[in-house]
N, C-alpha and C. Protein backbone atom coordinates (compact mmCIF):
# COMPACT_ATOMS: atom_id res chain seq x y z
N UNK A 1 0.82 -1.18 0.00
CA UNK A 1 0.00 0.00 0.00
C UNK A 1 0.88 1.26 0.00
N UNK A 2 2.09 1.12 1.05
CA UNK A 2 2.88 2.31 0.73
C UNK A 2 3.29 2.29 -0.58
N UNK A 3 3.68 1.51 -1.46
CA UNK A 3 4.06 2.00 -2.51
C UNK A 3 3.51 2.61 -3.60
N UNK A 4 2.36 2.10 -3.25
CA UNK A 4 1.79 2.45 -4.20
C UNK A 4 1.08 3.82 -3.87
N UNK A 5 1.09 4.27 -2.91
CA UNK A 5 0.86 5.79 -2.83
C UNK A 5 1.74 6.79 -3.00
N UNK A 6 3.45 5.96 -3.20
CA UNK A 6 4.59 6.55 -3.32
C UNK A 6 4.66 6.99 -5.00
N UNK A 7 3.95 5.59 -5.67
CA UNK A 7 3.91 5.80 -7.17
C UNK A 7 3.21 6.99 -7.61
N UNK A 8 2.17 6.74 -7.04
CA UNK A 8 1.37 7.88 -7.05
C UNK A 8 1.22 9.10 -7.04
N UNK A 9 1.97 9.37 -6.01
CA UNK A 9 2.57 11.26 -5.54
C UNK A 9 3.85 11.22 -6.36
N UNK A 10 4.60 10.27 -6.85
CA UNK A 10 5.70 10.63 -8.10
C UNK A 10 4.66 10.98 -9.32
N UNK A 11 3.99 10.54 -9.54
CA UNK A 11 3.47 10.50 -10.84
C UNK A 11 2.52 11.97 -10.76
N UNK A 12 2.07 12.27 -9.59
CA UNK A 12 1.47 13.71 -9.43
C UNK A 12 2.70 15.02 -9.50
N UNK A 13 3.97 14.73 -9.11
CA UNK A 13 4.56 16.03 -8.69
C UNK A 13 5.28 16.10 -10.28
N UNK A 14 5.12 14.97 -11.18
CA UNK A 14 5.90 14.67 -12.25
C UNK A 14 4.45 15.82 -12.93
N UNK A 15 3.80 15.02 -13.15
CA UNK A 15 2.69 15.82 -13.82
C UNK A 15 2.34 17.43 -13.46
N UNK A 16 2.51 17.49 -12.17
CA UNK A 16 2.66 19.19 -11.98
C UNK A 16 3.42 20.00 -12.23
N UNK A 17 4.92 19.04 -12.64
CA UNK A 17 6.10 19.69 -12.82
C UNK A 17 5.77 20.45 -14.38
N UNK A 18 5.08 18.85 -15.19
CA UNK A 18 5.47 19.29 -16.52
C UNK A 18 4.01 20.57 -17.02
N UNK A 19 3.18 20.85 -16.09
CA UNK A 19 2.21 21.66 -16.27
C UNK A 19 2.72 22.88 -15.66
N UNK A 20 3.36 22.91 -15.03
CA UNK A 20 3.71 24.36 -14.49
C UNK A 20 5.02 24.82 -15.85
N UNK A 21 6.03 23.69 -16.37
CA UNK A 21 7.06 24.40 -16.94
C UNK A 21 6.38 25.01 -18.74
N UNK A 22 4.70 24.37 -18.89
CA UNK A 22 4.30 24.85 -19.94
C UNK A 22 4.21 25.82 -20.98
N UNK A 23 4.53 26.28 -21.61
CA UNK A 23 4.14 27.80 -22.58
C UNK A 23 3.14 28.32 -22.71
N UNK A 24 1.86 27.69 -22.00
CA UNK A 24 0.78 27.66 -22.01
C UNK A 24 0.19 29.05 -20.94
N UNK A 25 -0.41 30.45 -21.42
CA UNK A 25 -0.55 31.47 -20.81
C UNK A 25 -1.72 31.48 -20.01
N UNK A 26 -1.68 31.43 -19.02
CA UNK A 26 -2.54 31.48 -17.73
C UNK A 26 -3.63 32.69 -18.40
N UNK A 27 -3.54 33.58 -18.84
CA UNK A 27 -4.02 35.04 -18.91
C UNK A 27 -4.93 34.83 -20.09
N UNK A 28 -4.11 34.29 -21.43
CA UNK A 28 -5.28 34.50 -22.02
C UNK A 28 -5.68 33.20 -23.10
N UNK A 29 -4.75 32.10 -22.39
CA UNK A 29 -5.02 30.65 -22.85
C UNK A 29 -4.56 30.52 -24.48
N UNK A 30 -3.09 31.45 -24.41
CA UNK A 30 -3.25 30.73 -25.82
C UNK A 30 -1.00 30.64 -25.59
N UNK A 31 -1.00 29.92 -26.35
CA UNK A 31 0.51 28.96 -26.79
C UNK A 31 1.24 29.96 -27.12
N UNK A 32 2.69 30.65 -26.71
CA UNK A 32 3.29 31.13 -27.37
C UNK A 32 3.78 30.98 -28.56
N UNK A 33 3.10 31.62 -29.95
CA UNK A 33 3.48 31.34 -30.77
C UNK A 33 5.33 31.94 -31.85
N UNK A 34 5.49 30.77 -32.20
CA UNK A 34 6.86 31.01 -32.88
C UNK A 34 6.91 32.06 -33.71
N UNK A 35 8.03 33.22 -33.89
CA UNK A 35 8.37 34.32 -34.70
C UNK A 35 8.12 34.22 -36.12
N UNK A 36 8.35 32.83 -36.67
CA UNK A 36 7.73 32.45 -38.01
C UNK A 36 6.27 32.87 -38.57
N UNK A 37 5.20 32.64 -37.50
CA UNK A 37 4.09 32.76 -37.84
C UNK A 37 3.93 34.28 -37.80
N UNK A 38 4.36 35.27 -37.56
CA UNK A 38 3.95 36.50 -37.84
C UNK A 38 4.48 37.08 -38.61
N UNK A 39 6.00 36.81 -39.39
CA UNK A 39 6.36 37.02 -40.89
C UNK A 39 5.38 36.99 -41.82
N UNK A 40 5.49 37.72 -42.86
CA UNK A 40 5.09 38.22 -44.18
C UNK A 40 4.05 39.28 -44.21
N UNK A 41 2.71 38.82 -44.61
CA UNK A 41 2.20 40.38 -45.32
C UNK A 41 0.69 40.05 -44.92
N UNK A 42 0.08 41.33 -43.92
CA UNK A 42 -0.83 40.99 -43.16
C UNK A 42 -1.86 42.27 -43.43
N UNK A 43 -3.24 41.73 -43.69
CA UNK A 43 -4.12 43.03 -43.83
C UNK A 43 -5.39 42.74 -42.87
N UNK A 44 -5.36 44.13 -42.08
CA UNK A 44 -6.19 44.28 -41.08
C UNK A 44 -7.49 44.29 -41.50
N UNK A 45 -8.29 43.26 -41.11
CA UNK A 45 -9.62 42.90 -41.69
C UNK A 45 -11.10 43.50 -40.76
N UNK A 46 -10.30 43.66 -39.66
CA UNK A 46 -11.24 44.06 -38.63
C UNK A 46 -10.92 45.37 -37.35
N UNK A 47 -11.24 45.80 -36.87
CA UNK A 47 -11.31 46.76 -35.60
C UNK A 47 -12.48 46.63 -34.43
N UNK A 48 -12.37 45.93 -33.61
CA UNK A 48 -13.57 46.11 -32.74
C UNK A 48 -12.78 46.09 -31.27
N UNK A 49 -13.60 46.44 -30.78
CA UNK A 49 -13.32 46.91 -29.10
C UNK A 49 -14.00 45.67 -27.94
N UNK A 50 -13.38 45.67 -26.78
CA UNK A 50 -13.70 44.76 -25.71
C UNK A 50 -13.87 45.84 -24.76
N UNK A 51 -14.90 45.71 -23.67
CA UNK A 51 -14.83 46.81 -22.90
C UNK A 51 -14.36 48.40 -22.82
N UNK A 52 -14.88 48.94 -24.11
CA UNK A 52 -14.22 50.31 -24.50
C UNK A 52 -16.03 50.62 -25.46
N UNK A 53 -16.19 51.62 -25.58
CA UNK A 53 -17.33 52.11 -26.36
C UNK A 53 -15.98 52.41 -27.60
N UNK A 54 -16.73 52.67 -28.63
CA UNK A 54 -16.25 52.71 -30.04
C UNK A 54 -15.43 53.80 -30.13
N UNK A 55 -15.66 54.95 -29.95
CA UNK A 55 -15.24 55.85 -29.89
C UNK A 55 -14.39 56.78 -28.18
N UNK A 56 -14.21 55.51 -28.10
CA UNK A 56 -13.03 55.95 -26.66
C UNK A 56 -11.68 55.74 -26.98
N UNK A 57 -11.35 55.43 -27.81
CA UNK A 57 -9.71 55.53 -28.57
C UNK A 57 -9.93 56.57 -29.51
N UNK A 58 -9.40 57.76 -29.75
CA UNK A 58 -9.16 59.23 -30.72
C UNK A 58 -7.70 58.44 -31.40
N UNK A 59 -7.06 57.59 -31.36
CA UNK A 59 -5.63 58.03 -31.78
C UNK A 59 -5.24 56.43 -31.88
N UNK A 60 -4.45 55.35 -32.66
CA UNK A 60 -4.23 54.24 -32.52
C UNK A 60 -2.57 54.45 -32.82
N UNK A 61 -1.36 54.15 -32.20
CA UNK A 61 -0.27 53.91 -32.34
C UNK A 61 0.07 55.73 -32.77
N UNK A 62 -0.45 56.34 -32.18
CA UNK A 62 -0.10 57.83 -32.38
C UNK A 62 -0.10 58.24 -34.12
N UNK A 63 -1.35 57.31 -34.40
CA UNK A 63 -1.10 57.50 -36.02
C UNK A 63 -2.93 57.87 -36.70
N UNK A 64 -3.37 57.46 -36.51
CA UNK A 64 -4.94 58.08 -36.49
C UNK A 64 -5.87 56.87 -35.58
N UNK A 65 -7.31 57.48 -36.14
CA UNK A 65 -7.58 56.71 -35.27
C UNK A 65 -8.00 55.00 -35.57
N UNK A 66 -8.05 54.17 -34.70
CA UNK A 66 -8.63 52.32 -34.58
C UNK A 66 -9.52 51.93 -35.93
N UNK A 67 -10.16 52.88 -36.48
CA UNK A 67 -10.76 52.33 -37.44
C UNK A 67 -10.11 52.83 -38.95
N UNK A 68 -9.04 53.23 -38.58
CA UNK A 68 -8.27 53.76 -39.92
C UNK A 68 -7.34 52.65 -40.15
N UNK A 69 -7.15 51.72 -39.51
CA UNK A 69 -6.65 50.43 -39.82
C UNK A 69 -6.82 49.51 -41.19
N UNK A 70 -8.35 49.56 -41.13
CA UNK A 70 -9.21 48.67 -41.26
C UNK A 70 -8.38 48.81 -42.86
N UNK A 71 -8.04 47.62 -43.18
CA UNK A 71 -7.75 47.36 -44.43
C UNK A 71 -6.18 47.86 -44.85
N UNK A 72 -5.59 47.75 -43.80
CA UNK A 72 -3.99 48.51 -43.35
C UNK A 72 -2.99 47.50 -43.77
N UNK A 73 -2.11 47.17 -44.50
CA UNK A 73 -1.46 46.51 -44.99
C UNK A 73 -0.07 46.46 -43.86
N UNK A 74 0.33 45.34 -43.23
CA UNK A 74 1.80 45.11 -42.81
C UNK A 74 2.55 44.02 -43.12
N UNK A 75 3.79 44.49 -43.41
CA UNK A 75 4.75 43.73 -44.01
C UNK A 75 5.71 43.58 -42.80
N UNK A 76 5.84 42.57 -42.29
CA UNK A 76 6.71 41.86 -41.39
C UNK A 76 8.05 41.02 -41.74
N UNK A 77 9.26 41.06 -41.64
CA UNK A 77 10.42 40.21 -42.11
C UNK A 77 10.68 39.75 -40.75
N UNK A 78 11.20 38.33 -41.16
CA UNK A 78 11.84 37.73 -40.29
C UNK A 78 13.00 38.69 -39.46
N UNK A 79 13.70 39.68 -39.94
CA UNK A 79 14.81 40.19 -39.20
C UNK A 79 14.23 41.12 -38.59
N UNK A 80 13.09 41.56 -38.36
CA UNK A 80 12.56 42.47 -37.82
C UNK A 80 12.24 43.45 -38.25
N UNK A 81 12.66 43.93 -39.36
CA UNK A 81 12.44 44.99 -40.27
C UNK A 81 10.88 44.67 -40.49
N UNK A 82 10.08 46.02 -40.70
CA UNK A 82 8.55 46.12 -41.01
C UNK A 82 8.33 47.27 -41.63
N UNK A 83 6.72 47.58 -42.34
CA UNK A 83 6.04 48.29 -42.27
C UNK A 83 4.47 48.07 -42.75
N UNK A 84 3.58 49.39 -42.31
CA UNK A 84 2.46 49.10 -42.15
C UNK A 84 1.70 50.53 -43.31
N UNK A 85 0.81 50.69 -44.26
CA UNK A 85 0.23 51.44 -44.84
C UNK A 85 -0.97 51.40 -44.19
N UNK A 86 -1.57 52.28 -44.33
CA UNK A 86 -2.79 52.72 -44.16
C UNK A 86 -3.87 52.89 -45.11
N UNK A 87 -5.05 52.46 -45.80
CA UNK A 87 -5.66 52.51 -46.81
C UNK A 87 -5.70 54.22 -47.29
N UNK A 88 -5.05 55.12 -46.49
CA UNK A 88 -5.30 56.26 -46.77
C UNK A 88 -3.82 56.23 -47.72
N UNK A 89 -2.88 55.85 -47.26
CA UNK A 89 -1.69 55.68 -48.21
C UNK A 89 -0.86 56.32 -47.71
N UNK A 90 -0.86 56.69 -46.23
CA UNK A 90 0.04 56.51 -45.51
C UNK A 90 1.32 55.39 -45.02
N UNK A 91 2.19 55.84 -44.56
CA UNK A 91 3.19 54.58 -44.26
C UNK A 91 4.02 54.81 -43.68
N UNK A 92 4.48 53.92 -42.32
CA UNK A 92 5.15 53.95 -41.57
C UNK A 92 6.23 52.90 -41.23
N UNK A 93 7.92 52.78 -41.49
CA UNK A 93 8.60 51.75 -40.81
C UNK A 93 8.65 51.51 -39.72
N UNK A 94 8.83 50.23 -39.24
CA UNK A 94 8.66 49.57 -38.06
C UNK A 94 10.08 48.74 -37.67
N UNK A 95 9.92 48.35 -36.50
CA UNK A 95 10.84 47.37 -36.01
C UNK A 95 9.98 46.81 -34.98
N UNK A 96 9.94 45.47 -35.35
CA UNK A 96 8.91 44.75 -34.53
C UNK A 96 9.50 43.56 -33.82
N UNK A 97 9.14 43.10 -32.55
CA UNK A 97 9.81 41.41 -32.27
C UNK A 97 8.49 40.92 -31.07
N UNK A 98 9.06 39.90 -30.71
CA UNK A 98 7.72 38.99 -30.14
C UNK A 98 8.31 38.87 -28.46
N UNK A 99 7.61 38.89 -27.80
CA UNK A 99 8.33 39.38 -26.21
C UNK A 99 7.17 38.13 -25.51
N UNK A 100 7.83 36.89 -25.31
CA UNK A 100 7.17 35.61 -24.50
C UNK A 100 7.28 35.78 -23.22
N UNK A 101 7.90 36.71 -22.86
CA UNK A 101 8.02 37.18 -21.02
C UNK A 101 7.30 37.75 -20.49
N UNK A 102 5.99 38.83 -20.77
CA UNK A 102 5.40 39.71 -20.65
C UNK A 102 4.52 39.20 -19.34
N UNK A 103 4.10 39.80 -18.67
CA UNK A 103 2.87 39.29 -17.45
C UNK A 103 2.03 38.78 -18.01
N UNK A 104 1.66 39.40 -18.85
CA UNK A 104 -0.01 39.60 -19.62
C UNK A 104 0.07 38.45 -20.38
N UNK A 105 1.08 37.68 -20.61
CA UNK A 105 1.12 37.03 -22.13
C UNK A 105 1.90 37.35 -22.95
N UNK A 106 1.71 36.27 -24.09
CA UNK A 106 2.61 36.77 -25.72
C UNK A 106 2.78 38.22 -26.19
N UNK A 107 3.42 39.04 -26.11
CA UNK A 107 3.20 40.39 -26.70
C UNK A 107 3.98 40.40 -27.89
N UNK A 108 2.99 41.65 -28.95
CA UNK A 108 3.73 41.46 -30.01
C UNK A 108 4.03 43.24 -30.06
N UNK A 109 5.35 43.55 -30.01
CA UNK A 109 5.78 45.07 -29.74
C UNK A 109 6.45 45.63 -31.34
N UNK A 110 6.11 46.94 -31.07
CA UNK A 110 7.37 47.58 -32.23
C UNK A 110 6.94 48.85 -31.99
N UNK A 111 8.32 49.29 -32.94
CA UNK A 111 9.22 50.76 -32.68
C UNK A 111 8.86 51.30 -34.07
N UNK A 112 8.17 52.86 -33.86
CA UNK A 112 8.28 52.83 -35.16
C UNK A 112 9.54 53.64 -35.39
N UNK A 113 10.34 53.97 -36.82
CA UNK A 113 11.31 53.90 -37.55
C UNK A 113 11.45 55.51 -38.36
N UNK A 114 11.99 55.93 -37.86
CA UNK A 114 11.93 57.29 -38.76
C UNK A 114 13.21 57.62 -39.32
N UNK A 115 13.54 58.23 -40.60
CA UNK A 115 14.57 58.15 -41.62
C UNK A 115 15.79 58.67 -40.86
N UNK A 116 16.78 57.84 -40.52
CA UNK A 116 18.25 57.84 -40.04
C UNK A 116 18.26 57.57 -38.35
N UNK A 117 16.91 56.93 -37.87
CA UNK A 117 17.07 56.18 -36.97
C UNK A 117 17.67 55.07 -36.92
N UNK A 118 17.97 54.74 -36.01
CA UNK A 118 18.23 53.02 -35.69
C UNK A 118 17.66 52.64 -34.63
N UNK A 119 17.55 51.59 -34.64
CA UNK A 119 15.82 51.01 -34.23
C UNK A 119 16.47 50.78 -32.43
N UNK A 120 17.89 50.66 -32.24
CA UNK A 120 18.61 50.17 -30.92
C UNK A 120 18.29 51.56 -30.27
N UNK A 121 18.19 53.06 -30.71
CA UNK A 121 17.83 54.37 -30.15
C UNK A 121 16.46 54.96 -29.89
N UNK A 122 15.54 54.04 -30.74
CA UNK A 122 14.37 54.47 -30.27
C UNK A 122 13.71 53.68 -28.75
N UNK A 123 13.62 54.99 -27.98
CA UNK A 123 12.76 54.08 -26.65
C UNK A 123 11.41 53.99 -26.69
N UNK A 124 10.39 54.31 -27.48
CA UNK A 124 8.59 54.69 -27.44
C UNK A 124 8.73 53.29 -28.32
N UNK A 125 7.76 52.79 -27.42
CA UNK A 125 7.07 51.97 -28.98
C UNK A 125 5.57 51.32 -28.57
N UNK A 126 4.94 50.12 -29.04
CA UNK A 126 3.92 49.94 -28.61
C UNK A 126 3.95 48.41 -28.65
N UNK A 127 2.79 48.25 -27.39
CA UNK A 127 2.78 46.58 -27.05
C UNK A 127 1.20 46.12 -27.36
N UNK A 128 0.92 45.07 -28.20
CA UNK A 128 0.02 44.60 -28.46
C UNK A 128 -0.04 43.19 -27.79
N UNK A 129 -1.38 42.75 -27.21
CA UNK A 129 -1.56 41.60 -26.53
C UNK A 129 -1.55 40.41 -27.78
N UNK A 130 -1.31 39.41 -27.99
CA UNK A 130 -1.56 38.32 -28.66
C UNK A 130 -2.33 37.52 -28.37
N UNK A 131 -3.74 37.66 -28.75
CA UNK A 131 -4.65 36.98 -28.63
C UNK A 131 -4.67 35.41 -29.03
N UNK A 132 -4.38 35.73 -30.23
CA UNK A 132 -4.35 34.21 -31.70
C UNK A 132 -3.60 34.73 -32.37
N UNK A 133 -2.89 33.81 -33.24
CA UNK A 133 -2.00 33.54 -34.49
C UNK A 133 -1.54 31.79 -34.79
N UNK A 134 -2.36 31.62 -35.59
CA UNK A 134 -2.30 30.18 -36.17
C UNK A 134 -1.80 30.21 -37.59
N UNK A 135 -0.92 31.41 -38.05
CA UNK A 135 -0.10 31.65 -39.23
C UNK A 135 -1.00 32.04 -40.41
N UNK A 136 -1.94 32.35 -40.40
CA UNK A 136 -3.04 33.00 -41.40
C UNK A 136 -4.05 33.87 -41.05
N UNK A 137 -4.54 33.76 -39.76
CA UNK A 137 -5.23 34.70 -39.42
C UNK A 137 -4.71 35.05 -37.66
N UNK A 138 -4.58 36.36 -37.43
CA UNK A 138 -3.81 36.76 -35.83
C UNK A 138 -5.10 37.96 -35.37
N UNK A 139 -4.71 37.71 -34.08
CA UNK A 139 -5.77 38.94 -33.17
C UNK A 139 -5.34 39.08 -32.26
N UNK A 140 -4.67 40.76 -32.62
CA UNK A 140 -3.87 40.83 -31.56
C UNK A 140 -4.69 42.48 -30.76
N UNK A 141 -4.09 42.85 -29.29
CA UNK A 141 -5.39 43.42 -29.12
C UNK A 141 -4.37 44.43 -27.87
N UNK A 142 -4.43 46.00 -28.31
CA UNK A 142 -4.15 46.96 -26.80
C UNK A 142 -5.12 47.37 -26.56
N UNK A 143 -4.11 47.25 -25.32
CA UNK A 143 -4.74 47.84 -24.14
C UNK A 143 -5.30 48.93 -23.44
N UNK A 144 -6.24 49.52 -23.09
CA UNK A 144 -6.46 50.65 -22.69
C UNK A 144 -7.16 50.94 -21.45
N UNK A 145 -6.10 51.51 -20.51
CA UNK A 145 -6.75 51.84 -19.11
C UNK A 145 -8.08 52.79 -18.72
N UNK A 146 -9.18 52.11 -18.21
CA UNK A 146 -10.11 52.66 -18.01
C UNK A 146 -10.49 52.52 -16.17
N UNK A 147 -10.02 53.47 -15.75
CA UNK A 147 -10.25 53.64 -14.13
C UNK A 147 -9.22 52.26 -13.66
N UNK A 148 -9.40 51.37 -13.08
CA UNK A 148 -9.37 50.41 -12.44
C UNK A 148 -9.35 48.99 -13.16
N UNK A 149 -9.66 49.08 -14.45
CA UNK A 149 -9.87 47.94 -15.57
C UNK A 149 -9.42 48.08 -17.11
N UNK A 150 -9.26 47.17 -17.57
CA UNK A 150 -8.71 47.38 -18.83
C UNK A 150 -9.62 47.07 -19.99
N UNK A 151 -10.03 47.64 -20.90
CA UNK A 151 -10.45 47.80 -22.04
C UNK A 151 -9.44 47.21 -23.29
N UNK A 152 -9.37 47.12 -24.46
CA UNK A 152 -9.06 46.34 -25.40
C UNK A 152 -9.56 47.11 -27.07
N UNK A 153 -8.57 47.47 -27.84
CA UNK A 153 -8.85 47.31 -29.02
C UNK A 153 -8.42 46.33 -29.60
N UNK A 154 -9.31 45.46 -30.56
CA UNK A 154 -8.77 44.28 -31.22
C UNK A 154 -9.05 44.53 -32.52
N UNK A 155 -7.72 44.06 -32.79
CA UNK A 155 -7.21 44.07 -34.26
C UNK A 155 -7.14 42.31 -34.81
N UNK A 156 -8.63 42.32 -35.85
CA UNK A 156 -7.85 40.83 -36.17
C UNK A 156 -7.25 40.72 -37.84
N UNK A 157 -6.68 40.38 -38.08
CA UNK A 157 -5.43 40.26 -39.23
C UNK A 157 -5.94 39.38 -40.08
N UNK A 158 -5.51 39.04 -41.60
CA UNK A 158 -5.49 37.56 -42.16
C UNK A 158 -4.34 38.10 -43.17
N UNK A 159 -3.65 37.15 -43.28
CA UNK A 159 -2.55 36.78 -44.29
C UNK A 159 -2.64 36.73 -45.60
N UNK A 160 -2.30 37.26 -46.03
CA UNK A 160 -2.21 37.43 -47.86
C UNK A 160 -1.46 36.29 -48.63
């Protein structure tokens, strides 16, 4: 009988071990996904809000506003190099990378890039939550402090 309660609590602290060392995000239940899947060329298909009325963001990435996205073209390289148009035909370089450490979860961050910067001198940039990315379609989503709680613009993506 002792042993077999010995087997037992091995086989539990084994199993807790390998659930605690998981990639698996407590916060918002989804897998850190690999830097691969957010390479190439991504057009913003959607804009909608989580706990925010529509018009409580004036301004998205200090560039206009959340629904000026909508149909926003980004080009992502593996080396980090980016950029993003705007259906207005605007355009902005980027430097983007994927940050698996974050409290919150997967974040997907970048700097934007202005002519004779280098991307190691810019300190501003912006952090987007990673909702999903299954390499064709991503939803990724900031944050926005409202009193005591957080609100959400979500951006969902599909791949070209």
């Amino acid at each position: 009988m002792k042993r077999i309660f010995q087997i037992v609590l091995t086989a539990v602290v084994i199993g807790l071990t390998f659930a605690a060392c998981s990639t698996q995000n407590a916060a918002t239940g989804v897998q850190n996904v690999g830097r691969g899947k957010f390479t190439g060329t991504w057009t913003v298909s959607r804009v909608s809000y989580e706990g925010l009325v529509e018009n409580a963001v004036s301004s998205a990435f200090d560039e206009a506003k959340p629904s000026a996205f909508v149909g926003s073209t980004w080009k992502l390289t593996n080396s980090g190099n980016g950029m993003y148009t705007l259906s207005s035909g605007v355009s902005q370089t980027i430097f983007w990378s994927v940050n698996n450490t974050g409290a919150n979860g997967q974040m997907f961050q970048f700097k934007k890039i202005f002519e004779g910067d280098k991307a190691k001198n810019v300190q501003q940039g912006y952090q987007l939550l990673v909702s999903s990315n299954d390499g064709s379609k991503m939803v990724l989503k900031t944050p926005v402090a409202i009193g005591n709680s957080t609100g959400y613009v979500v951006y969902s993506f599909s791949k070209q």
